[in-house]
C-alpha atoms as a PDB file:
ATOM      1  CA  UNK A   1       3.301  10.034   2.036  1.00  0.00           C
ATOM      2  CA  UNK A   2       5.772   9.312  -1.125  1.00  0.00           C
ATOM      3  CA  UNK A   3       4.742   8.899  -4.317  1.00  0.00           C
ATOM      4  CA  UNK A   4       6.501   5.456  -4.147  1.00  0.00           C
ATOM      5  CA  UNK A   5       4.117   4.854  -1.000  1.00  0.00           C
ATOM      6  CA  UNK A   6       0.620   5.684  -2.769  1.00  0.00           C
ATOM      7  CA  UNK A   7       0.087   2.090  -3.424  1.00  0.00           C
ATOM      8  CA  UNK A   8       0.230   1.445   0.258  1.00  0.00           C
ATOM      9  CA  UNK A   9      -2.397   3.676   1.238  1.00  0.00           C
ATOM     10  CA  UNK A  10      -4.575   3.237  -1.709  1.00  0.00           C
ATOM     11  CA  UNK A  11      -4.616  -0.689  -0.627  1.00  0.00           C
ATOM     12  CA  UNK A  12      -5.903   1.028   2.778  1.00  0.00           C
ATOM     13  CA  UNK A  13      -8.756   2.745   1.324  1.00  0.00           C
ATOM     14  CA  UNK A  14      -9.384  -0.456  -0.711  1.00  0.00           C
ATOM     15  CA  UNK A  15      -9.845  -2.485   2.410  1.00  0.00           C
ATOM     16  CA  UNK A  16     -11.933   0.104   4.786  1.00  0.00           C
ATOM     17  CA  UNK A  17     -14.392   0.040   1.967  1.00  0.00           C
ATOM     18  CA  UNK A  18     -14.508  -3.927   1.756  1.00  0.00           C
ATOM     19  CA  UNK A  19     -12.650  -4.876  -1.109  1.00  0.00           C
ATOM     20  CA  UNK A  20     -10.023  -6.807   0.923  1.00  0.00           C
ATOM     21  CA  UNK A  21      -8.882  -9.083  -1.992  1.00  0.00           C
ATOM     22  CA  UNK A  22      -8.233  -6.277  -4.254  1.00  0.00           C
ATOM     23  CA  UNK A  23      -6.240  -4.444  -1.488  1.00  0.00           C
ATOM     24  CA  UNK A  24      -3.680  -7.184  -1.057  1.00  0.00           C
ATOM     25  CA  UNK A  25      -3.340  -7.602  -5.378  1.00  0.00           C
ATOM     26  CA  UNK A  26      -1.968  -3.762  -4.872  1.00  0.00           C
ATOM     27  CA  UNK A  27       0.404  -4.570  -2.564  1.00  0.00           C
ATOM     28  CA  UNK A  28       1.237  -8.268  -4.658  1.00  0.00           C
ATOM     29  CA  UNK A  29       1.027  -6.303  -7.890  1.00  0.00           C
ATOM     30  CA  UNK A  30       3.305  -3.438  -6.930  1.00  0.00           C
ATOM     31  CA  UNK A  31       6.182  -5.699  -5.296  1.00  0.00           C
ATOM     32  CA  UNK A  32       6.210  -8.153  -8.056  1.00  0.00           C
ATOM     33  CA  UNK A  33       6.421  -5.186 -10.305  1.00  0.00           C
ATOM     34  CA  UNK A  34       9.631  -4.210  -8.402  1.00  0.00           C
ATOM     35  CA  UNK A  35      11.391  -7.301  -8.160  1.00  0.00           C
ATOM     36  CA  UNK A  36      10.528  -8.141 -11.839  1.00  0.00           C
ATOM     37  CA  UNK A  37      12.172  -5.003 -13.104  1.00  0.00           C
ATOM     38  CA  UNK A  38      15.133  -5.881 -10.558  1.00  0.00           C
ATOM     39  CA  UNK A  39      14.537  -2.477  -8.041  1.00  0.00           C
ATOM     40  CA  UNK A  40      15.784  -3.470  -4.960  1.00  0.00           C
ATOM     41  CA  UNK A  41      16.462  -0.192  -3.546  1.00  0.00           C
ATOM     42  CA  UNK A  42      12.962   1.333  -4.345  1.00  0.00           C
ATOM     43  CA  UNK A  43      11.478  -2.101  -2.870  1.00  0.00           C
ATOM     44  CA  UNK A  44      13.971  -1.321   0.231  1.00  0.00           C
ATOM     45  CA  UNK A  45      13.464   2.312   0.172  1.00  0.00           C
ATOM     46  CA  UNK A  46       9.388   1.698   0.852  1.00  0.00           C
ATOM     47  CA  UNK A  47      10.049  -1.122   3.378  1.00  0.00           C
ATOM     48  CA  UNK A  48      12.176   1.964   5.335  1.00  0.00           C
ATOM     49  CA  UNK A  49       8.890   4.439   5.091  1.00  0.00           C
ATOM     50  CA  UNK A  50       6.396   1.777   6.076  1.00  0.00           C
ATOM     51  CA  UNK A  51       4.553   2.714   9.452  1.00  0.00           C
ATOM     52  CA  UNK A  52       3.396  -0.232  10.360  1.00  0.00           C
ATOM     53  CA  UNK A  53       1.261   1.641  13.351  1.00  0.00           C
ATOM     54  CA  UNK A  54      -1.100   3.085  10.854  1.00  0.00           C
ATOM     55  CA  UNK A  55      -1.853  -0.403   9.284  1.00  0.00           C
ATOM     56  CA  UNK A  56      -3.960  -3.345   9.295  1.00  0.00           C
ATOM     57  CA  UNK A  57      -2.954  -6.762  10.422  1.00  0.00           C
ATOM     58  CA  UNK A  58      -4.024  -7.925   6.872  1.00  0.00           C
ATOM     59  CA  UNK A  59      -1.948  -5.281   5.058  1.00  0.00           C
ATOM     60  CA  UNK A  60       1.160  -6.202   7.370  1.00  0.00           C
ATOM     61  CA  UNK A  61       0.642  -9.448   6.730  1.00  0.00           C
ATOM     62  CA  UNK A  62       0.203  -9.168   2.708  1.00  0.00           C
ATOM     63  CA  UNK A  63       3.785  -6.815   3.084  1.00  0.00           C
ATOM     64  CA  UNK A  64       5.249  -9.538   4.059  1.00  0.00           C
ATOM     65  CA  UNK A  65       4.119 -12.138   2.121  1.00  0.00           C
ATOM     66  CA  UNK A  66       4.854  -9.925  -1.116  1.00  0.00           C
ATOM     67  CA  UNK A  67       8.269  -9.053  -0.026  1.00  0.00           C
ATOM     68  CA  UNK A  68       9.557 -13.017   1.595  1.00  0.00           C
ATOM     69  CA  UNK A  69      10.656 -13.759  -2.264  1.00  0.00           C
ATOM     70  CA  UNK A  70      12.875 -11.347  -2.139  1.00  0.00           C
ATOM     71  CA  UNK A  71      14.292 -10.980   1.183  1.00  0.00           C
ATOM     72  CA  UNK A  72      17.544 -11.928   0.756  1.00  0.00           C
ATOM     73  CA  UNK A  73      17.853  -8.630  -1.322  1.00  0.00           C
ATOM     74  CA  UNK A  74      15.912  -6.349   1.407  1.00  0.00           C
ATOM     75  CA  UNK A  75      17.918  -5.302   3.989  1.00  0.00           C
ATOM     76  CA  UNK A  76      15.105  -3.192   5.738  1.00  0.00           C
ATOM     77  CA  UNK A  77      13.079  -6.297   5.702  1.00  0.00           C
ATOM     78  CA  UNK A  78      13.567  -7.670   8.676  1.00  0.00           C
ATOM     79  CA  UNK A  79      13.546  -4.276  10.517  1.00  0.00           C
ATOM     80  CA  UNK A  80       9.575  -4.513   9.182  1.00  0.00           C
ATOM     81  CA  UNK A  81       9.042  -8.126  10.613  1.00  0.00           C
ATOM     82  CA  UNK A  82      10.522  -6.864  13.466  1.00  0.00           C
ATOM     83  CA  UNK A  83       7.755  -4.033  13.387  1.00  0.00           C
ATOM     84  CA  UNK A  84       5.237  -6.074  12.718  1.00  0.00           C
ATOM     85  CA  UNK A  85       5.500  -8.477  15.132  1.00  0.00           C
ATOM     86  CA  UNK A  86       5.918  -5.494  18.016  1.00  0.00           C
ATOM     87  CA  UNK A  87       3.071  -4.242  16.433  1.00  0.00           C
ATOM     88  CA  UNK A  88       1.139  -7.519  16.660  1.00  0.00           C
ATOM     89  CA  UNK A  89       1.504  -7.753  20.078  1.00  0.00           C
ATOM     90  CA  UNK A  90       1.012  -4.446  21.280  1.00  0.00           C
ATOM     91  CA  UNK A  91      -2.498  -5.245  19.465  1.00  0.00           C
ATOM     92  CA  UNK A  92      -3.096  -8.502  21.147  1.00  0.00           C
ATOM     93  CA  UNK A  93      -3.301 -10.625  17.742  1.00  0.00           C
ATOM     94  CA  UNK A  94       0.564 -11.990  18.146  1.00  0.00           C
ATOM     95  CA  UNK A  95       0.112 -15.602  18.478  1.00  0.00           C
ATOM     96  CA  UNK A  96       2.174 -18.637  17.394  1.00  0.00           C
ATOM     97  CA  UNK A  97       1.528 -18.807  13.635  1.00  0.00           C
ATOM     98  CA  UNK A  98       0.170 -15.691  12.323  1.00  0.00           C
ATOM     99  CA  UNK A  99       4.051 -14.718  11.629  1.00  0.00           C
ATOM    100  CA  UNK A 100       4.802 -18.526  10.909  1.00  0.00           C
ATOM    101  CA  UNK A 101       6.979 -19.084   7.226  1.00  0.00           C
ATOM    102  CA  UNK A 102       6.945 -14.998   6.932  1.00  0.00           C
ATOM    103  CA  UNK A 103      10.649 -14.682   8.740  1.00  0.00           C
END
């Protein structure tokens, strides 16, 4: 995994060991850190490494939610919701509004 993808899979450690909340303010933290300094392609460049296979439905979710302010600006972003919801259903936790307002 990247260096720029560290954050991703420290949130995943984070959340196997309980501390849900804290694993989603990683993922909040380190997008808003992005978009604040104005690094698209960085944001875009970890939205293109992202396996969402490998992750929880909370995580997914929380990747989404961090990234919808900007997704005008993230081209690879909808190849992820695109993932996700694949990934969703393949799970059997795809239902009418757990992707609802994330699009």
């Amino acid at each position: 995994m990247s260096s720029d993808m560290q954050f991703i899979e420290y949130a995943l450690v984070l959340e196997k060991d309980g501390h849900f909340d804290t694993s989603l303010d990683v993922i909040y933290d380190t997008f808003d850190d992005l978009f604040r300094q104005e690094r698209w392609h960085q944001a875009n460049e970890i939205l293109e490494q992202i396996d969402v296979s490998v992750l929880s439905v909370d995580v997914m979710l929380g990747i989404l939610t961090a990234t919808l302010p900007a997704a005008h600006k993230l081209e690879y972003r909808s190849h992820v919701f695109d993932e996700v919801r694949a990934s969703l259903a393949a799970r059997n936790e795809l239902d009418d509004t757990i992707l609802m307002g994330l699009e």
